[in-house]
PDB file of N, CA and C in Angstrom:
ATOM      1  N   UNK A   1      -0.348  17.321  -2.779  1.00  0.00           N
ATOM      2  CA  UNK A   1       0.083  16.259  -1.900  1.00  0.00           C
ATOM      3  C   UNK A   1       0.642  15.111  -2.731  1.00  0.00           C
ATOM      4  N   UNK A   2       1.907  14.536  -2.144  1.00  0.00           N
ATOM      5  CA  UNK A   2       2.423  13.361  -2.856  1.00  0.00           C
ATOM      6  C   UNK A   2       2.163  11.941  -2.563  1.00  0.00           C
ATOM      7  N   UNK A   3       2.355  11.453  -3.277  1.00  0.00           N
ATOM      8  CA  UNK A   3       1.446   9.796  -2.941  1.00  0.00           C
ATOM      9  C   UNK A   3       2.112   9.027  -3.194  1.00  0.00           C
ATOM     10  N   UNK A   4       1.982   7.509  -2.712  1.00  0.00           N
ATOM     11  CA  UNK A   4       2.520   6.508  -2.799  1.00  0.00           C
ATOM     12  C   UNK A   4       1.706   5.814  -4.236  1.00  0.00           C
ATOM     13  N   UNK A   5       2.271   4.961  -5.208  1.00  0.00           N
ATOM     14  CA  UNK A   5       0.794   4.617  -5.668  1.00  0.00           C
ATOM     15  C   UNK A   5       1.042   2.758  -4.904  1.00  0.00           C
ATOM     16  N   UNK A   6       1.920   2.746  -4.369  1.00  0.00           N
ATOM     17  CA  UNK A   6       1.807   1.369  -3.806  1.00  0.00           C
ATOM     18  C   UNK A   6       0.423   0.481  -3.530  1.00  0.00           C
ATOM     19  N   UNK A   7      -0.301   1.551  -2.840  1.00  0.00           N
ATOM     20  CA  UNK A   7      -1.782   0.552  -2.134  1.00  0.00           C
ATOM     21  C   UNK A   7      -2.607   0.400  -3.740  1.00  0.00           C
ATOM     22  N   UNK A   8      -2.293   0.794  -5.193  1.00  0.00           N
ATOM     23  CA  UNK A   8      -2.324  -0.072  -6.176  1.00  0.00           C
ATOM     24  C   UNK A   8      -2.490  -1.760  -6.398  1.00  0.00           C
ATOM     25  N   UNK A   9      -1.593  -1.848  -5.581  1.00  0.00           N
ATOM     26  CA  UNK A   9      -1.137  -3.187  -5.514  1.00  0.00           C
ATOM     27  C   UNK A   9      -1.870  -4.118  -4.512  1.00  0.00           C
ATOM     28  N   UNK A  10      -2.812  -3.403  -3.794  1.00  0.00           N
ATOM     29  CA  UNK A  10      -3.640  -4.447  -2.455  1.00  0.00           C
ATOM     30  C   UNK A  10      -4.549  -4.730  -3.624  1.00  0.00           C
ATOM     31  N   UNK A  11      -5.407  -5.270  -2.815  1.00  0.00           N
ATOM     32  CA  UNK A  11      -6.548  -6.188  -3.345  1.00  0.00           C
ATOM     33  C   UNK A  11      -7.900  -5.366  -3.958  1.00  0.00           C
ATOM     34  N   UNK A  12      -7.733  -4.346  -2.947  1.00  0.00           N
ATOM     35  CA  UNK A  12      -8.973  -3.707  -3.746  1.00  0.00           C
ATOM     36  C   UNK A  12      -8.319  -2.230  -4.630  1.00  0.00           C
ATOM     37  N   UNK A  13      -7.289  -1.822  -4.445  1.00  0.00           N
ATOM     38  CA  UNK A  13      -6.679  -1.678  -5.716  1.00  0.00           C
ATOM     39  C   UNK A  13      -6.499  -1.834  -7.152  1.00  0.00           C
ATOM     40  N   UNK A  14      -5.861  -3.397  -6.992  1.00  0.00           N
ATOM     41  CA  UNK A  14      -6.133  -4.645  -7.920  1.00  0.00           C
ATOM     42  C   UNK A  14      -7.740  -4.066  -8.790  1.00  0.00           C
ATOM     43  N   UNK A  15      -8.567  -4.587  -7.884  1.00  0.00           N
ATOM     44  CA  UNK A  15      -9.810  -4.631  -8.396  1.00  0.00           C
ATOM     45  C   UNK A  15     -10.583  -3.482  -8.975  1.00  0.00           C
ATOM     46  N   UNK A  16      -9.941  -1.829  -8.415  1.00  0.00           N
ATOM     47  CA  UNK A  16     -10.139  -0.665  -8.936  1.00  0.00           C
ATOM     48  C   UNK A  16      -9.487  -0.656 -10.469  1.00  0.00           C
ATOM     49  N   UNK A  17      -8.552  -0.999 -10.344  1.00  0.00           N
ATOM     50  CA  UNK A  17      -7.632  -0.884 -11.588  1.00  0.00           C
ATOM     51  C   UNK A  17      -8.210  -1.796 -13.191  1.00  0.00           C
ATOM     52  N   UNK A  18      -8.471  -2.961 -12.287  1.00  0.00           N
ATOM     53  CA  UNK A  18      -9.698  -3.596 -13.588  1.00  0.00           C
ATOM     54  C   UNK A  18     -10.735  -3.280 -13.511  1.00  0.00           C
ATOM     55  N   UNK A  19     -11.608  -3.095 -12.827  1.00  0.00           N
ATOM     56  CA  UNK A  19     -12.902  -1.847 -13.097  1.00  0.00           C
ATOM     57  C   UNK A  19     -12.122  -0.904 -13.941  1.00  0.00           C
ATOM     58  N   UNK A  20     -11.138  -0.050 -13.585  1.00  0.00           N
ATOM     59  CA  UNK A  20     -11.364   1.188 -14.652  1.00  0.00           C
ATOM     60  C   UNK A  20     -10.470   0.386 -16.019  1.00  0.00           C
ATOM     61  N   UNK A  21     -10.022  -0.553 -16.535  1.00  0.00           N
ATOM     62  CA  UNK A  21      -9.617  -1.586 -17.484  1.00  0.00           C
ATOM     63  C   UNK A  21     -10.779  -1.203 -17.875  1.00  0.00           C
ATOM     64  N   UNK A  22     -11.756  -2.187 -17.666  1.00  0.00           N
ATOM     65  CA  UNK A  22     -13.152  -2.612 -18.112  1.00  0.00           C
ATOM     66  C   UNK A  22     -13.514  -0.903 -18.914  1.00  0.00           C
ATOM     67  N   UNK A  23     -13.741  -0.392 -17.642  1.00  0.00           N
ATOM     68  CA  UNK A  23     -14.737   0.757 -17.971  1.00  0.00           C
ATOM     69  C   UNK A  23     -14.462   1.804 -19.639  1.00  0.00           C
ATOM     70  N   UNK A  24     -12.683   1.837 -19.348  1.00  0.00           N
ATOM     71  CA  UNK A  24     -12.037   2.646 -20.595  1.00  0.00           C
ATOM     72  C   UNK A  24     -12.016   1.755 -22.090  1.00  0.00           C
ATOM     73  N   UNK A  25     -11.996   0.408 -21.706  1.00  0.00           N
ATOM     74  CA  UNK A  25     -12.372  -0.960 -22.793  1.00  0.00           C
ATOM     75  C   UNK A  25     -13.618  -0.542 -23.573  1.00  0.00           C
ATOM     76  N   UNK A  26     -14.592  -0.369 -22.743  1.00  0.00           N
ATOM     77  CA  UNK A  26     -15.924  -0.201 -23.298  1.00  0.00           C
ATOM     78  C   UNK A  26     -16.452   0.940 -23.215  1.00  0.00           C
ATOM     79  N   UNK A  27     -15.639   2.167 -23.361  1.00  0.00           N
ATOM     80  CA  UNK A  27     -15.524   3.901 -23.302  1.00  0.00           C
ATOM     81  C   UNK A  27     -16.665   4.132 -22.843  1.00  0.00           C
ATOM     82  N   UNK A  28     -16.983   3.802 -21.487  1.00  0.00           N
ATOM     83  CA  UNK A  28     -17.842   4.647 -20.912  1.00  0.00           C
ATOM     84  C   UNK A  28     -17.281   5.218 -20.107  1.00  0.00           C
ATOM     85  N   UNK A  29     -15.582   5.253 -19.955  1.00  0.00           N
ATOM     86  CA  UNK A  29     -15.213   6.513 -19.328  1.00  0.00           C
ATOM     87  C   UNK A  29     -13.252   6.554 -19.774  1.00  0.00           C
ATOM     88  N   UNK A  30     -12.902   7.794 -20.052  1.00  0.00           N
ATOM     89  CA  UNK A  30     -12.127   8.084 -20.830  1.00  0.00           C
ATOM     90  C   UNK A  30     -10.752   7.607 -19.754  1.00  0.00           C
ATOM     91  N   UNK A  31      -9.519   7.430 -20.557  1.00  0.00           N
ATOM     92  CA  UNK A  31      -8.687   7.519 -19.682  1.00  0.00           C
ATOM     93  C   UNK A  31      -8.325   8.463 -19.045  1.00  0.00           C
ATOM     94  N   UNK A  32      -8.093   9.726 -19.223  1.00  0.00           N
ATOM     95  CA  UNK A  32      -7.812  10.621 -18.301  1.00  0.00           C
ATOM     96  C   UNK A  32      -8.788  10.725 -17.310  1.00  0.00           C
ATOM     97  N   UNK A  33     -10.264   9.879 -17.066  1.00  0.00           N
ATOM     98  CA  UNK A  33     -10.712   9.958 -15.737  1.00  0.00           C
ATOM     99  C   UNK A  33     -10.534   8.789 -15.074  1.00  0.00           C
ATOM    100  N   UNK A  34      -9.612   8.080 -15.841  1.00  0.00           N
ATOM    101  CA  UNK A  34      -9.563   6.633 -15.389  1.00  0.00           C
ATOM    102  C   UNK A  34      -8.219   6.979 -14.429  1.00  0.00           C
ATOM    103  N   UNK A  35      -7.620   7.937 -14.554  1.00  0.00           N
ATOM    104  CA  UNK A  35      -6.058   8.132 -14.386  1.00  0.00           C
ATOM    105  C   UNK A  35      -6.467   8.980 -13.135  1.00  0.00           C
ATOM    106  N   UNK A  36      -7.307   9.639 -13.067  1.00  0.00           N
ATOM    107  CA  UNK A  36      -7.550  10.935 -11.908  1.00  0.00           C
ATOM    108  C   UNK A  36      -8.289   9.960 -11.040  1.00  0.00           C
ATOM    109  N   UNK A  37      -8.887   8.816 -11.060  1.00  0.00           N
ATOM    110  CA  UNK A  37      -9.822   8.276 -10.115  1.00  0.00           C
ATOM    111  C   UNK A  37      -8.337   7.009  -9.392  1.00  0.00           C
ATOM    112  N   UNK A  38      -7.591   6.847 -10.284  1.00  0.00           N
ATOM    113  CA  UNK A  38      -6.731   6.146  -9.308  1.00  0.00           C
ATOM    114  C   UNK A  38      -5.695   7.278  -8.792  1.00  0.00           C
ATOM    115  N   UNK A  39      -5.117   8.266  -9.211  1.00  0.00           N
ATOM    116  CA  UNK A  39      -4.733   9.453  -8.340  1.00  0.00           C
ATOM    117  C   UNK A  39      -5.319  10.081  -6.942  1.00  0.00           C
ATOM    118  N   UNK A  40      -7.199   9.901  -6.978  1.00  0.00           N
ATOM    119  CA  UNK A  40      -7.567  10.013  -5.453  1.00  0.00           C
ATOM    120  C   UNK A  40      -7.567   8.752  -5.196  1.00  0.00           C
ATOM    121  N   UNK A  41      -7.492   8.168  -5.304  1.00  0.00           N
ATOM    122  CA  UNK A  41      -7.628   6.683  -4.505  1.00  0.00           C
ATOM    123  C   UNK A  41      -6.120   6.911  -4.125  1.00  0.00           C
ATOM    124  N   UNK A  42      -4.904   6.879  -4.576  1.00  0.00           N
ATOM    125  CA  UNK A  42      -3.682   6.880  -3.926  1.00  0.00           C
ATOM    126  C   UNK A  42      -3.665   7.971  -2.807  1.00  0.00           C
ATOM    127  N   UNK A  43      -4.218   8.985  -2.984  1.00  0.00           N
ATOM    128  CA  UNK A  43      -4.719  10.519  -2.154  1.00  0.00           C
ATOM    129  C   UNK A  43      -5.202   9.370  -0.684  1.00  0.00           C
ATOM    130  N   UNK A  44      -6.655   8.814  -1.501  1.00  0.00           N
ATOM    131  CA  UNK A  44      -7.523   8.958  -0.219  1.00  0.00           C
ATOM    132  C   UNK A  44      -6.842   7.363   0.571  1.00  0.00           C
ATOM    133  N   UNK A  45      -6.111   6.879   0.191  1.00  0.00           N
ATOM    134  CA  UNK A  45      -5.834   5.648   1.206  1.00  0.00           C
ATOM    135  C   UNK A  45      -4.685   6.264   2.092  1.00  0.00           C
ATOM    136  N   UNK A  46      -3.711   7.171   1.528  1.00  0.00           N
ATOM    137  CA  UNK A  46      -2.850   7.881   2.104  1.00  0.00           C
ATOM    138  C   UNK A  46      -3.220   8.408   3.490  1.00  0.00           C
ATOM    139  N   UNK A  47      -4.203   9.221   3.009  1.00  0.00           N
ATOM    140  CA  UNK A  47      -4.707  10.367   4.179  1.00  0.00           C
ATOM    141  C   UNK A  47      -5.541   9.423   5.346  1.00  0.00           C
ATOM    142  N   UNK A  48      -6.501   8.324   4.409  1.00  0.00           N
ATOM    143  CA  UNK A  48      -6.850   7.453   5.610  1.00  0.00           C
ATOM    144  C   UNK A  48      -5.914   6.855   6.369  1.00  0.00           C
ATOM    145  N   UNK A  49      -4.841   5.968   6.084  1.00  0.00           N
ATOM    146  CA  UNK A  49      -4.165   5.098   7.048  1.00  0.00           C
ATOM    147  C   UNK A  49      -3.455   6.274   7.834  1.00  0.00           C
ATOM    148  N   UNK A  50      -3.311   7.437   7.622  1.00  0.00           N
ATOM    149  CA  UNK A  50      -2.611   8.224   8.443  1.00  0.00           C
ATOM    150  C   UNK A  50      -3.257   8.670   9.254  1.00  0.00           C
ATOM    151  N   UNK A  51      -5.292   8.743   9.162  1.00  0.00           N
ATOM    152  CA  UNK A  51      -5.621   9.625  10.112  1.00  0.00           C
ATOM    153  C   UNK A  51      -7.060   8.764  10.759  1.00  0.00           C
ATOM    154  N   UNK A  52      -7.287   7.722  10.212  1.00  0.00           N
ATOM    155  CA  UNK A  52      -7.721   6.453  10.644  1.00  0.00           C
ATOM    156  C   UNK A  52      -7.516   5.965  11.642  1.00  0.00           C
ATOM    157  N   UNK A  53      -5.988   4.911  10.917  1.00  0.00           N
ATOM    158  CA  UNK A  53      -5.189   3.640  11.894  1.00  0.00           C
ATOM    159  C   UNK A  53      -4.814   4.003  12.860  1.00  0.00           C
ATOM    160  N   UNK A  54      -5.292   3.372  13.613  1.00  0.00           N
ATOM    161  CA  UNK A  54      -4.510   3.812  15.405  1.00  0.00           C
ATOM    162  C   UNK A  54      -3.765   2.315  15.659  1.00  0.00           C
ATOM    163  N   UNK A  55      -3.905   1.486  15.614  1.00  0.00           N
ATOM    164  CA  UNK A  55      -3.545   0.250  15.846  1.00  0.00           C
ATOM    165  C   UNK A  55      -2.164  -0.541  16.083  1.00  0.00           C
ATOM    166  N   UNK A  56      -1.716  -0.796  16.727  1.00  0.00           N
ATOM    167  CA  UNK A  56       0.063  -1.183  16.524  1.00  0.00           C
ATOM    168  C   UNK A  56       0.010  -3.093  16.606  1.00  0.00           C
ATOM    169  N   UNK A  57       0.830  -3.251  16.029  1.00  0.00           N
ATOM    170  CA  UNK A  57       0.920  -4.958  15.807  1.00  0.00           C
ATOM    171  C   UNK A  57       2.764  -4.917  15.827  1.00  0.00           C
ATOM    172  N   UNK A  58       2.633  -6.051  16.584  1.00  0.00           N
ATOM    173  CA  UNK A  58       4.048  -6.622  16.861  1.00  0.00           C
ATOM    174  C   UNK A  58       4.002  -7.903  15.781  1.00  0.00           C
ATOM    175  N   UNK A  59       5.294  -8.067  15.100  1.00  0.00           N
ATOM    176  CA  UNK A  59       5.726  -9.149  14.105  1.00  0.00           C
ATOM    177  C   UNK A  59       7.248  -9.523  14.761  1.00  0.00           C
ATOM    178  N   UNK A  60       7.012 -11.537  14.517  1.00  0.00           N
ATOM    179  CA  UNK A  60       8.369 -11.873  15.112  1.00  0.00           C
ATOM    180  C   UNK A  60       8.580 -12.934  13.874  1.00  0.00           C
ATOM    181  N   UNK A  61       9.314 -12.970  13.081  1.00  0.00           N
ATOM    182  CA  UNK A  61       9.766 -14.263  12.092  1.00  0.00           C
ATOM    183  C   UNK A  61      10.699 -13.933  11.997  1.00  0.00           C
ATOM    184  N   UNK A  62      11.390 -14.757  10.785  1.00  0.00           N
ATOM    185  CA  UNK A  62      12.274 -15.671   9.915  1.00  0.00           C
ATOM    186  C   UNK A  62      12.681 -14.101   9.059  1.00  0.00           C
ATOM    187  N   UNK A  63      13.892 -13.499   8.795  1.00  0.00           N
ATOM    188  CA  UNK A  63      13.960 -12.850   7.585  1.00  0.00           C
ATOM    189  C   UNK A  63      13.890 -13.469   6.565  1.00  0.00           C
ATOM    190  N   UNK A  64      14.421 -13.366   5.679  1.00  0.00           N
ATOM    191  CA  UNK A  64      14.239 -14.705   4.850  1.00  0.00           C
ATOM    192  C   UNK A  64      14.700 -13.856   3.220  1.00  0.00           C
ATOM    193  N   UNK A  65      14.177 -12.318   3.138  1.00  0.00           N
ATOM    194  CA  UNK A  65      15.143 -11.205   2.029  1.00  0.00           C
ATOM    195  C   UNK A  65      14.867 -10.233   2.321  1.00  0.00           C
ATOM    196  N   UNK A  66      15.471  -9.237   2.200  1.00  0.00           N
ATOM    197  CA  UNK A  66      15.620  -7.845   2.239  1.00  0.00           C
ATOM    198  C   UNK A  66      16.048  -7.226   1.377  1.00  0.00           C
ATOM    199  N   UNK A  67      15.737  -5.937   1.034  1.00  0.00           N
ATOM    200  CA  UNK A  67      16.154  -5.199  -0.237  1.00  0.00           C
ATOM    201  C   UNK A  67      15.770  -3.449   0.154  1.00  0.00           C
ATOM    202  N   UNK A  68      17.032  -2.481   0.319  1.00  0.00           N
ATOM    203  CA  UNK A  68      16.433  -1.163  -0.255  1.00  0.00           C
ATOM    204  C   UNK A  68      16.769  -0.839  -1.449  1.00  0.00           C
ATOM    205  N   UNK A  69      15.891  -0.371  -1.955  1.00  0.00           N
ATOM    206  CA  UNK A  69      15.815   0.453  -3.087  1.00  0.00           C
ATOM    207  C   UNK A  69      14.950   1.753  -3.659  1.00  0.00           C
ATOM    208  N   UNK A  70      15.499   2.443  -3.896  1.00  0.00           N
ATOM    209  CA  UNK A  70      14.562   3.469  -4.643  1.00  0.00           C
ATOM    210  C   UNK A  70      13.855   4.255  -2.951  1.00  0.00           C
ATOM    211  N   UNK A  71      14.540   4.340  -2.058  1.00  0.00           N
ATOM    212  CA  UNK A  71      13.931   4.693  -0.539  1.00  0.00           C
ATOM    213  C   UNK A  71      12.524   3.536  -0.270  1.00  0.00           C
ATOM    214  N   UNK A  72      12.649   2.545  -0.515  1.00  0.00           N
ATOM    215  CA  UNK A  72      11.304   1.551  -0.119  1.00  0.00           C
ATOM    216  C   UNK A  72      12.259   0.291   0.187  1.00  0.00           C
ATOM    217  N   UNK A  73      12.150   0.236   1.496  1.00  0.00           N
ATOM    218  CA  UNK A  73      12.255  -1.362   1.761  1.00  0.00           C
ATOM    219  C   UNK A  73      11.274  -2.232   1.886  1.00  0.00           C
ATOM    220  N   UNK A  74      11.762  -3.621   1.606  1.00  0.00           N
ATOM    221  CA  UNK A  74      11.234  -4.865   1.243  1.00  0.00           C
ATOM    222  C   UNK A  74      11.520  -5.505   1.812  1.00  0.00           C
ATOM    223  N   UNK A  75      10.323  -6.371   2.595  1.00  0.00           N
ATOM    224  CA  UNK A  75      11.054  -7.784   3.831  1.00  0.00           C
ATOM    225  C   UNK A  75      10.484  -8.763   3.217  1.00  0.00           C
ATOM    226  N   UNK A  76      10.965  -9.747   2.701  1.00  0.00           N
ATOM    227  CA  UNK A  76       9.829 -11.070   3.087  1.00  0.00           C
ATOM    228  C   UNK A  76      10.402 -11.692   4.044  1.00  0.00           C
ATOM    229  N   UNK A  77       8.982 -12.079   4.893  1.00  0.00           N
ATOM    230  CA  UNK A  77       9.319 -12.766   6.114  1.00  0.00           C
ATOM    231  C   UNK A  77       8.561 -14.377   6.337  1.00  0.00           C
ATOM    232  N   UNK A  78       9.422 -15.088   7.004  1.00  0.00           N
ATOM    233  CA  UNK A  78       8.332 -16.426   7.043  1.00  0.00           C
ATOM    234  C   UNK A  78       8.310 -16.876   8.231  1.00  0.00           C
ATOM    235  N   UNK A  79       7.417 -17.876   8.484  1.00  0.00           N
ATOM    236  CA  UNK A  79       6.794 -17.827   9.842  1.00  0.00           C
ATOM    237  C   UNK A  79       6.098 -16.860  10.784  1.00  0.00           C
ATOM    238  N   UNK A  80       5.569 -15.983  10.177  1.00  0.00           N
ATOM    239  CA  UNK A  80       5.882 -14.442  11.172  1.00  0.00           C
ATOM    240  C   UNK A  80       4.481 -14.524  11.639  1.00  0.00           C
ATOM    241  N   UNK A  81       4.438 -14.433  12.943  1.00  0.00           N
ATOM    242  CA  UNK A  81       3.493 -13.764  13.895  1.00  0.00           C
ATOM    243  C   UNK A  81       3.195 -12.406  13.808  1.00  0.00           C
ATOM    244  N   UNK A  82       1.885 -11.806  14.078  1.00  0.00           N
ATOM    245  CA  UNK A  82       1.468 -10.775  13.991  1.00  0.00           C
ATOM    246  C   UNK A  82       0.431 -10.756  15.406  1.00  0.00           C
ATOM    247  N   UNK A  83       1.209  -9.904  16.500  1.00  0.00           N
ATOM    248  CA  UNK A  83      -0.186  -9.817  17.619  1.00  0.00           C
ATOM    249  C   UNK A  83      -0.481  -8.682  17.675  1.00  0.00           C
ATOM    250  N   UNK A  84      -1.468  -8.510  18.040  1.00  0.00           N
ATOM    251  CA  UNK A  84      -1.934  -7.191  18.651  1.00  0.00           C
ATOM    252  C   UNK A  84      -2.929  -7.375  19.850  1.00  0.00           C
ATOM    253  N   UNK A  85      -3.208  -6.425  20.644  1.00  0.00           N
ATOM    254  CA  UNK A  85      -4.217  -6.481  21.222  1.00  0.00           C
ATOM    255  C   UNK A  85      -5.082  -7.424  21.789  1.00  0.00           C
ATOM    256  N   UNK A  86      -5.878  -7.406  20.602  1.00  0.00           N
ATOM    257  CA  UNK A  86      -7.193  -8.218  20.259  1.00  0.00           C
ATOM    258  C   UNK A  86      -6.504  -9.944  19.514  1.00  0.00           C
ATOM    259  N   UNK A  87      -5.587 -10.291  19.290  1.00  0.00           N
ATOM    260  CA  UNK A  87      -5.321 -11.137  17.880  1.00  0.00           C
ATOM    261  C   UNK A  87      -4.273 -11.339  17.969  1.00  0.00           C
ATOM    262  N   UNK A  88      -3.950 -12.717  17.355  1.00  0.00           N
ATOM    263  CA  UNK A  88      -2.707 -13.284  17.072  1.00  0.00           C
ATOM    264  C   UNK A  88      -2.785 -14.100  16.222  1.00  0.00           C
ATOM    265  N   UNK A  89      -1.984 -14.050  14.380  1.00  0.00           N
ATOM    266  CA  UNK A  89      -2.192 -14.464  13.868  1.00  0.00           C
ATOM    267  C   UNK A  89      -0.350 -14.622  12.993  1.00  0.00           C
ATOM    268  N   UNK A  90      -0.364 -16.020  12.248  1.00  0.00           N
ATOM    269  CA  UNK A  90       1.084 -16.822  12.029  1.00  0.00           C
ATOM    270  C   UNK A  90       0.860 -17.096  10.265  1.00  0.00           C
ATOM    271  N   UNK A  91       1.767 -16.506   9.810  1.00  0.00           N
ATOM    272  CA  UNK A  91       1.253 -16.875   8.270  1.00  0.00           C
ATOM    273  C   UNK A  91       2.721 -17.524   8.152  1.00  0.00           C
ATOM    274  N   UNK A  92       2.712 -17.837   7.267  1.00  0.00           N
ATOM    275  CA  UNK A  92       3.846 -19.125   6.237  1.00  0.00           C
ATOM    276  C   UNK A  92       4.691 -18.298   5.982  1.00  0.00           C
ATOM    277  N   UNK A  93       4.039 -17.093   4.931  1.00  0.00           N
ATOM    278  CA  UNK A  93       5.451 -16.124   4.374  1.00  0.00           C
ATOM    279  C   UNK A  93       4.268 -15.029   3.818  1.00  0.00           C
ATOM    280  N   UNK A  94       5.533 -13.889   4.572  1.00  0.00           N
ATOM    281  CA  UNK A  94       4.491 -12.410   4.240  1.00  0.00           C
ATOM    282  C   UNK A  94       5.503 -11.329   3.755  1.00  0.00           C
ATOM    283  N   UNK A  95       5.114 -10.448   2.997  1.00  0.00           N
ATOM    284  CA  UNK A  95       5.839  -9.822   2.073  1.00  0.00           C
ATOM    285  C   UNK A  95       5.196  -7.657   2.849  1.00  0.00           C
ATOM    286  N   UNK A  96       6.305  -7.907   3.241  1.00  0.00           N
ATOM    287  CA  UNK A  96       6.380  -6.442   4.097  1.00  0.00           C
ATOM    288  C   UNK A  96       6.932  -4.711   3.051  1.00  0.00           C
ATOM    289  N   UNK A  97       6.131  -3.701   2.330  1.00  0.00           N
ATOM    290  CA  UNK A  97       6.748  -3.086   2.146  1.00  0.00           C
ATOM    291  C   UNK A  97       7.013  -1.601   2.405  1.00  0.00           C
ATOM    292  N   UNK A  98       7.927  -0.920   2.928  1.00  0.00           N
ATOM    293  CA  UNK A  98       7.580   0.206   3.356  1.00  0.00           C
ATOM    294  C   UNK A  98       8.386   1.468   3.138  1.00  0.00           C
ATOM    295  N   UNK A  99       7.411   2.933   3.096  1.00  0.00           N
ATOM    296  CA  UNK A  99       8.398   3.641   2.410  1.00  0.00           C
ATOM    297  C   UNK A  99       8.119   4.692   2.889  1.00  0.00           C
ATOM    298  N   UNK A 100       9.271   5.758   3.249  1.00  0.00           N
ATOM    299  CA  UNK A 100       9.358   6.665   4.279  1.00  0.00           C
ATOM    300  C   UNK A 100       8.578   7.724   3.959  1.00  0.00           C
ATOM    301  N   UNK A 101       7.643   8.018   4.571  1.00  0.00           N
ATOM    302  CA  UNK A 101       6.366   8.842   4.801  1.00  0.00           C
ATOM    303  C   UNK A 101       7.176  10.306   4.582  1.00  0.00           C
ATOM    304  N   UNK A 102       8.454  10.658   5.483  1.00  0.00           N
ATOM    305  CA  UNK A 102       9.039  11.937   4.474  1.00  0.00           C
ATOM    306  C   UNK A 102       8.877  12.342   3.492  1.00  0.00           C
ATOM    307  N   UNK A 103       8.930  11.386   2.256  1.00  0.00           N
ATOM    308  CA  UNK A 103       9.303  11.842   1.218  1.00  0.00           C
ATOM    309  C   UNK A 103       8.065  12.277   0.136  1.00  0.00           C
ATOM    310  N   UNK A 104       6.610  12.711   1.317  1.00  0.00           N
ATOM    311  CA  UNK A 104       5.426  12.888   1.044  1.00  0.00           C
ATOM    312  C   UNK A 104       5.329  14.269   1.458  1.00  0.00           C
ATOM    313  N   UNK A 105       6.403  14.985   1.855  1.00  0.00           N
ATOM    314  CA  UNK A 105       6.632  16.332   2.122  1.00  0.00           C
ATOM    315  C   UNK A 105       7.317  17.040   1.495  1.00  0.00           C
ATOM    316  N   UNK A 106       6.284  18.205   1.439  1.00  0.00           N
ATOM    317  CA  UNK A 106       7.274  19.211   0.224  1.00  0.00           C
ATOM    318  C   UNK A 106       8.587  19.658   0.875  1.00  0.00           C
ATOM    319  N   UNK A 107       9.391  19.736  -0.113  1.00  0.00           N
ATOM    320  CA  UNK A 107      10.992  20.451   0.233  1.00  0.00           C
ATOM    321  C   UNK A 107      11.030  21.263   0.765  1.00  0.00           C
ATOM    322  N   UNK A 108      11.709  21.117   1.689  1.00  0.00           N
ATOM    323  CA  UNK A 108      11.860  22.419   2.630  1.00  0.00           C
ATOM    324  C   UNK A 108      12.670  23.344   2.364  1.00  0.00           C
ATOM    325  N   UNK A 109      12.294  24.805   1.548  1.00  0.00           N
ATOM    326  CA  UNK A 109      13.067  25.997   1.746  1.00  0.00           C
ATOM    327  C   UNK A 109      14.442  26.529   1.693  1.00  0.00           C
TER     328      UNK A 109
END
């Protein structure tokens, strides 16, 4: 299965990634398991938000940049509302990125 390693980049990502810093710093665990433990983590956030998230949220702002590249677009947006459901929430400026779930499928034949 192919992966994004994007969710790298969230917060608890972030914080996986210096845990295994730390951990290979002070060899209580080698890099090549440092490398396979962020490989399922890209695995297992994948498979969760796909078979998890049910949730839909509407966003209304400001474009403000856009960029494709590399098949991943990039919004930053400002002012932007986010409702859903339950919630409605307005941030200053939010940084949107997204990348076509296709290209997590093997070639077809």
């Amino acid at each position: 299965m192919a992966t994004f390693e994007l969710y790298r980049r969230s917060t608890i990502g972030t914080c996986l990634t210096e845990t295994l810093d730390e951990l290979v710093s002070s060899g209580a665990v080698s890099p090549e398991l440092a490398i396979e433990v962020l490989v399922q983590f890209d695995k297992s956030m994948t498979e969760a938000l796909e078979s998890q998230v049910k949730s839909k949220v509407n966003i209304k702002g400001h474009l403000h940049t856009y960029r494709f590249c590399d098949n991943v677009w990039t919004f930053i947006l400002t002012d932007a509302t986010f409702k859903s459901e339950e919630i409605s929430e307005t941030l200053s400026k939010v940084k949107i990125v997204a990348c076509d779930s296709k290209l997590l499928l093997p070639p077809q034949p």
